[in-house]
C-alpha atoms as a PDB file:
ATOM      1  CA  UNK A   1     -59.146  -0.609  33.771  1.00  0.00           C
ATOM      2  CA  UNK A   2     -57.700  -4.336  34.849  1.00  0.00           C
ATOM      3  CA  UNK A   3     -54.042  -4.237  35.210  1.00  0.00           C
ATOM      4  CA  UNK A   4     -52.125  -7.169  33.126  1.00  0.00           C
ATOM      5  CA  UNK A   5     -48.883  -6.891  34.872  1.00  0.00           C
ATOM      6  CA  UNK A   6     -47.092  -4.991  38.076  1.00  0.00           C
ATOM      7  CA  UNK A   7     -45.309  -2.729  35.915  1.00  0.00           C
ATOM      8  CA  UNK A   8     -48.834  -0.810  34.607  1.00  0.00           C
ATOM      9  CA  UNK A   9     -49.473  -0.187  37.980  1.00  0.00           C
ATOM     10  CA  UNK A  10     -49.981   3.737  39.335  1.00  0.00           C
ATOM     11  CA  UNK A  11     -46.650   5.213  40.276  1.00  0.00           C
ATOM     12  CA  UNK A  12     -48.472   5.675  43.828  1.00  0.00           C
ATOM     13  CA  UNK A  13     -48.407   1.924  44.077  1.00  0.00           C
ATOM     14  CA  UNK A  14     -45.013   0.961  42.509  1.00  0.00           C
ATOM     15  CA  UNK A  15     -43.296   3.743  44.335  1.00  0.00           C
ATOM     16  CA  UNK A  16     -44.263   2.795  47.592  1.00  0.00           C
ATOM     17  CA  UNK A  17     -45.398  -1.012  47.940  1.00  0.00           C
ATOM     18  CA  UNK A  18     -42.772  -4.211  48.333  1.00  0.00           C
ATOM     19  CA  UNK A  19     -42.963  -6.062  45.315  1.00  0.00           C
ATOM     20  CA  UNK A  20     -45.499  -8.868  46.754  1.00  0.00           C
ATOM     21  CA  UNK A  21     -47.827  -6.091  47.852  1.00  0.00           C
ATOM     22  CA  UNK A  22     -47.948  -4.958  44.400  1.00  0.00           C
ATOM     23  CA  UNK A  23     -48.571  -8.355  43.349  1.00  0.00           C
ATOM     24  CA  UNK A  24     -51.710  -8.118  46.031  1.00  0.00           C
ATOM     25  CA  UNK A  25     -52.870  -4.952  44.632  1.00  0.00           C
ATOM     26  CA  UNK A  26     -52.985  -5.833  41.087  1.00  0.00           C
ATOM     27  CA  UNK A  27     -55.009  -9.164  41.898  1.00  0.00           C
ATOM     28  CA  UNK A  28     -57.376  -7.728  44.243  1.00  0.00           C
ATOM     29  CA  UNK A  29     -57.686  -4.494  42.516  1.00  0.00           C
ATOM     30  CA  UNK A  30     -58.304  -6.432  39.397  1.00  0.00           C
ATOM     31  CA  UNK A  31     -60.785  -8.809  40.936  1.00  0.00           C
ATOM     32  CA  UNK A  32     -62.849  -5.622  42.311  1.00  0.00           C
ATOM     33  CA  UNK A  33     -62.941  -3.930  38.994  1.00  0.00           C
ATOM     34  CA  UNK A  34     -65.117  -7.156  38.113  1.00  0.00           C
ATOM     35  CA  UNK A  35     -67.077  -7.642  40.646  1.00  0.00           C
ATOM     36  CA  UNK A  36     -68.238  -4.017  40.760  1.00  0.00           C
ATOM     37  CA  UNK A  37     -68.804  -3.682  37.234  1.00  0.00           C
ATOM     38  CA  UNK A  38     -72.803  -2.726  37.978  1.00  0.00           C
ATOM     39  CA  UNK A  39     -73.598   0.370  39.411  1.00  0.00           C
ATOM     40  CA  UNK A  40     -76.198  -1.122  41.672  1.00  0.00           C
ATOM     41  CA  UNK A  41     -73.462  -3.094  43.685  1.00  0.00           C
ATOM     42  CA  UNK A  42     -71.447  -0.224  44.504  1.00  0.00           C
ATOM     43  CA  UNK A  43     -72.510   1.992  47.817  1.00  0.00           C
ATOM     44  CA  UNK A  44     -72.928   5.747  46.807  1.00  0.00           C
ATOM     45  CA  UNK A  45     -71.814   7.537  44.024  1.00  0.00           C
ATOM     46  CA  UNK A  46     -67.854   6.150  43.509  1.00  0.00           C
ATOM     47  CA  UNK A  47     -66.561   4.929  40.374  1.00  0.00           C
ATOM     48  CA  UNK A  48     -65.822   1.828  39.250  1.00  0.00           C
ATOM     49  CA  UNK A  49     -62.212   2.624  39.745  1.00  0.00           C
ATOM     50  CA  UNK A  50     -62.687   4.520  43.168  1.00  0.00           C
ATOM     51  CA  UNK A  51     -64.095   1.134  44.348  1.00  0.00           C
ATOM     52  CA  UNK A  52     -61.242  -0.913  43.287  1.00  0.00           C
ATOM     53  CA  UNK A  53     -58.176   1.241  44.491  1.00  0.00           C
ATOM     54  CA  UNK A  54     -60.585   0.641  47.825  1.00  0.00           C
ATOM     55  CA  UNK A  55     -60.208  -2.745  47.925  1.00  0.00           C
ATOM     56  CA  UNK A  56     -56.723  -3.490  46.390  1.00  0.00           C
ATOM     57  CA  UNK A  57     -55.235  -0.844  49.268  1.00  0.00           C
ATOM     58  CA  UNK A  58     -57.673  -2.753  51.681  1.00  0.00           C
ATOM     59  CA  UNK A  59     -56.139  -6.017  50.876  1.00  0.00           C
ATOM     60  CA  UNK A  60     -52.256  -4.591  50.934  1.00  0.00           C
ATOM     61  CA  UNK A  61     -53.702  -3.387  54.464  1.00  0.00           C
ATOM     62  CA  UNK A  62     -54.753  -7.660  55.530  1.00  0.00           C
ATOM     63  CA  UNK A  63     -51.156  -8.141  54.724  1.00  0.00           C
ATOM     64  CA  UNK A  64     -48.594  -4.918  55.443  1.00  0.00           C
ATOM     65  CA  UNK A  65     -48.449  -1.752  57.245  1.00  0.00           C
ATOM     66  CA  UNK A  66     -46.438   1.217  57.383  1.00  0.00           C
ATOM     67  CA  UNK A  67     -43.178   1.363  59.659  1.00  0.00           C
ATOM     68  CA  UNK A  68     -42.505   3.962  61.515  1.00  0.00           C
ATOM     69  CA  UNK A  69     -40.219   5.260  58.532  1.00  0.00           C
ATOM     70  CA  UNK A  70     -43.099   5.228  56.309  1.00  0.00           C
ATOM     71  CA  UNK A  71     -42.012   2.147  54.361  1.00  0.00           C
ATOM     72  CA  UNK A  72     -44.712  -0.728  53.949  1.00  0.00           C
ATOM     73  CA  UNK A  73     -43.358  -3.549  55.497  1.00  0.00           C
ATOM     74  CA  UNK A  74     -45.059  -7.044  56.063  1.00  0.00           C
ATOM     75  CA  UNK A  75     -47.072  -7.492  59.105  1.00  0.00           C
END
């Protein structure tokens, strides 16, 4: 399901991301939920869901990376 605000995001995501990768999860997570809606445009058998987390951690990824403390930092 689409996510209206940062706070509804998965722990995983709030716990670990800077607040304006959150803000780039949400959107592109949100915007992938959409656009894979049909079966037929996802590859192999994942979820609707499955292929959105893809994409929103994809697009963190354009964006930040982890230190080597393990904290997501911007690239």
């Amino acid at each position: 399901m689409p996510y209206d605000k940062k706070s509804d995001l998965p722990e995983q995501v709030q716990d670990n991301l800077p607040s304006h990768a959150e803000e780039i999860f949400k959107e592109a997570y949100n915007n992938a939920y959409e656009q894979y809606k049909d079966p037929d445009d996802r590859d192999g058998d994942d979820s609707r869901e499955e292929v959105a987390f893809k994409v929103a951690w994809s697009a963190v990824k354009q964006k930040y990376e982890k230190n080597e403390n393990g904290d997501w930092v911007k690239k």
